[in-house]
Protein backbone atom coordinates (compact mmCIF):
# COMPACT_ATOMS: atom_id res chain seq x y z
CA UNK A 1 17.81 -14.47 -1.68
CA UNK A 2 17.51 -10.63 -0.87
CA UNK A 3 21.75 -10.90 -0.34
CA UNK A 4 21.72 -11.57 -3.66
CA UNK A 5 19.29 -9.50 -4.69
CA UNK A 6 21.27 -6.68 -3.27
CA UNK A 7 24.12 -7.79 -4.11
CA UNK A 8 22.95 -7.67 -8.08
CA UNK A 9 21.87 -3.89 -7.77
CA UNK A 10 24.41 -2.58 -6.18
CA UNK A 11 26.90 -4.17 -9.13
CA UNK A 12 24.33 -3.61 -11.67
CA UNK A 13 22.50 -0.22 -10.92
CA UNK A 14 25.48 2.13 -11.58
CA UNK A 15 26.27 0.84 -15.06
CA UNK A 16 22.40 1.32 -15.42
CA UNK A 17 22.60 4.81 -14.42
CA UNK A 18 26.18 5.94 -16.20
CA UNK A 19 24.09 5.14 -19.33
CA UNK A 20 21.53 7.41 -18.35
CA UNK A 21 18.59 5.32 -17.19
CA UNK A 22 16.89 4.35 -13.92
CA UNK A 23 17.41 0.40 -13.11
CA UNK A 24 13.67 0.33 -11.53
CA UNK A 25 14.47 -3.11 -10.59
CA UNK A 26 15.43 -6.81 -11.04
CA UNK A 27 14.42 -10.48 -10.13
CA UNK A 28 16.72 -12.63 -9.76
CA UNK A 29 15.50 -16.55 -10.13
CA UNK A 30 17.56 -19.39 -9.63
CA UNK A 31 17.56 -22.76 -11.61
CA UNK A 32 19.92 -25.25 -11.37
CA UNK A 33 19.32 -25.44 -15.45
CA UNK A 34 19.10 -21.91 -16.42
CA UNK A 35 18.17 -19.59 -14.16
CA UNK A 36 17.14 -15.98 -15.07
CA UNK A 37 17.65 -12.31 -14.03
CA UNK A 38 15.31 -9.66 -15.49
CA UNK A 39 15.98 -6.07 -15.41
CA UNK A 40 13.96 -3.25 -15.91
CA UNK A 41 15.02 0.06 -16.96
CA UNK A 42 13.13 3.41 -17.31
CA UNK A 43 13.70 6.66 -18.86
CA UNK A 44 12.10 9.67 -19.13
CA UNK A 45 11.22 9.14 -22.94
CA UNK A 46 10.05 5.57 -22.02
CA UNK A 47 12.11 2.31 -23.44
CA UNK A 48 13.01 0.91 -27.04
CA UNK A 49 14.99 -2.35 -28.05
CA UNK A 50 17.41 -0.59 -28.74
CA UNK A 51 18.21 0.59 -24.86
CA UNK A 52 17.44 -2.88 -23.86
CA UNK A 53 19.98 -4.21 -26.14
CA UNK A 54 22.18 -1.08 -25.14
CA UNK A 55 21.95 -1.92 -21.28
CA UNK A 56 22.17 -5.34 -22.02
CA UNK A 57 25.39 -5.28 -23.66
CA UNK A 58 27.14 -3.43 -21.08
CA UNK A 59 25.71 -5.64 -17.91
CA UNK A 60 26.46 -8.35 -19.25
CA UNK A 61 30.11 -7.19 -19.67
CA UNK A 62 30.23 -6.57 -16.02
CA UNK A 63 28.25 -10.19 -15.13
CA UNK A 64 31.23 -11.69 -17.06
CA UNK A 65 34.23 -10.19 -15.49
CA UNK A 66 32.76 -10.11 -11.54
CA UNK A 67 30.54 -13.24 -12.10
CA UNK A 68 28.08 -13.03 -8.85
CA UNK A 69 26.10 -15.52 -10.23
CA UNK A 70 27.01 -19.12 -10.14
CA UNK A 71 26.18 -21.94 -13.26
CA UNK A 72 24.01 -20.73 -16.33
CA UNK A 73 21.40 -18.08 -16.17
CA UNK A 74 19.74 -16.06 -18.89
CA UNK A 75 20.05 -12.02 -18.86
CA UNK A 76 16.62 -10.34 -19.90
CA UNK A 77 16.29 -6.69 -19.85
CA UNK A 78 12.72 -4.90 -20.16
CA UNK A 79 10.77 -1.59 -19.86
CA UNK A 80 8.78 -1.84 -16.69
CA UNK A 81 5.37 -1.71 -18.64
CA UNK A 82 1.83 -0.02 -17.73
CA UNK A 83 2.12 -2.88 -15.13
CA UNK A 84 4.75 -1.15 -13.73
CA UNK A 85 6.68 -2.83 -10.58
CA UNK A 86 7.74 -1.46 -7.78
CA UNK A 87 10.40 -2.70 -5.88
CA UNK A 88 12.16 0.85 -4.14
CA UNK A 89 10.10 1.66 -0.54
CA UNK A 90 10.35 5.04 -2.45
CA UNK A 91 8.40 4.79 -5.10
CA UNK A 92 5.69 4.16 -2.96
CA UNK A 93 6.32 8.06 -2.57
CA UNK A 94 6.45 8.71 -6.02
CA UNK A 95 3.70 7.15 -7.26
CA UNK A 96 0.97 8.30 -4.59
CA UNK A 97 -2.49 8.54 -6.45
CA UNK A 98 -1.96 5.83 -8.97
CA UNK A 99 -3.76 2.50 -8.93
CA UNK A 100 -1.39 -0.42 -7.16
CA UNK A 101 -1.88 -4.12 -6.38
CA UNK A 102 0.34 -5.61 -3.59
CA UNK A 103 0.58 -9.36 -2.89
CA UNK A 104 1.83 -10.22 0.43
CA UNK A 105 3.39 -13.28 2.69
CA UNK A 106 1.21 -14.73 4.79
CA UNK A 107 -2.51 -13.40 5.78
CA UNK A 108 -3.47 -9.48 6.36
CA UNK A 109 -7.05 -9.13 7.54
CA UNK A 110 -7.35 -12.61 6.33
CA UNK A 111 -5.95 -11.77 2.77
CA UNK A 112 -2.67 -12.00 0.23
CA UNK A 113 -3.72 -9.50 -2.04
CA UNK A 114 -4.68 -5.88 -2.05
CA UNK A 115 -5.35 -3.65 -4.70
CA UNK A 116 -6.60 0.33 -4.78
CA UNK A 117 -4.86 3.51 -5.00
CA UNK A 118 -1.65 4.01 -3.40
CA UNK A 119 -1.73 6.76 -0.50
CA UNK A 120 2.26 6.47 0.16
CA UNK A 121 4.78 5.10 3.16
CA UNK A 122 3.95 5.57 6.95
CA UNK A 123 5.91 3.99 9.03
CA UNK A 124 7.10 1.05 6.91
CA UNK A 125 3.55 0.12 6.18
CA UNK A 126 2.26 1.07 2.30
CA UNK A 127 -0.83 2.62 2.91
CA UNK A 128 -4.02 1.73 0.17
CA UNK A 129 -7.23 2.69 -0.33
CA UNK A 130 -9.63 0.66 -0.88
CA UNK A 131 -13.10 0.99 -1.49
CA UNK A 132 -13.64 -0.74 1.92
CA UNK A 133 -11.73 1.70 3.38
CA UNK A 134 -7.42 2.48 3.98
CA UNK A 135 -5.46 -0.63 4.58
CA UNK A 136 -1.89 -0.96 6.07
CA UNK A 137 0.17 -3.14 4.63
CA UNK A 138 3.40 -3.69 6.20
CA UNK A 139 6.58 -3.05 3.96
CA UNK A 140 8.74 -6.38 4.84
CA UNK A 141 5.92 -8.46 4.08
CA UNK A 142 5.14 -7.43 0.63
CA UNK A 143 6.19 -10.26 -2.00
CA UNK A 144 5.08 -8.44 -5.06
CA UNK A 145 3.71 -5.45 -6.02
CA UNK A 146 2.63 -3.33 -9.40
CA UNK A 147 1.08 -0.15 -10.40
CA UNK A 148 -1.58 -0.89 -12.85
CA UNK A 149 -0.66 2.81 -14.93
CA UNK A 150 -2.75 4.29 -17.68
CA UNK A 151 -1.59 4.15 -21.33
């Protein structure tokens, strides 16, 4: 799943960027009905339908002619939202200071879920603090995470 995953940005993130925004991420999930991939795009300004249906247009183009993913799926393309997610080990950089909650695989501490402000990347853990005190959370484990950003 994180081939393909790959795979997807690295076809999809430079027609993102040649139309001047930042692909922040996608998920990719597969149905044997209709599956769906969901993009979301950032800019500077912030995000209107009209640069969804913009990026949209011009991935899907792409999807067509180099067709990476097999049967029917659904393209959906989005702002990332005040519940921003992350999905780049740098924007756990970027976003130092802000309010995040991580969800993990398997048990930290006897815990999936963690949630305080983000304190960056050491060592391929994401470091948060929480009101208990600074938890490491270890990079390859996290399943999903978000900023929880102020309007």
């Amino acid at each position: 799943m994180a081939a393909r995953q790959e795979t997807l940005t690295a076809l999809i993130e430079p027609v993102v960027e040649g139309l001047g925004y930042e692909l922040v991420g996608l998920e990719y999930l597969p149905n044997p009905k209709n599956g769906l991939l969901r993009l979301y795009i950032d800019a500077p300004e912030g995000i209107t339908l009209e640069d969804c249906t913009r990026v949209s247009h011009q991935v899907s183009g792409v999807l067509d002619v180099e067709d990476p993913i097999p049967g029917n799926y659904h393209l959906e393309v989005s702002s990332p939202g005040l519940d921003r997610p992350i999905f780049k080990a740098a924007d756990y950089e970027r976003f130092v200071g802000e309010q995040v909650r991580i969800r993990i695989q398997g048990i930290l501490e006897g815990r999936r879920k963690f949630a305080g402000v983000l304190r960056g990347l050491e060592d391929e853990h994401v470091l948060v603090e929480e009101d208990e005190g600074l938890v490491r959370v270890p990079l390859g484990r996290i399943d999903k995470a978000n900023l929880k950003l102020e309007a």
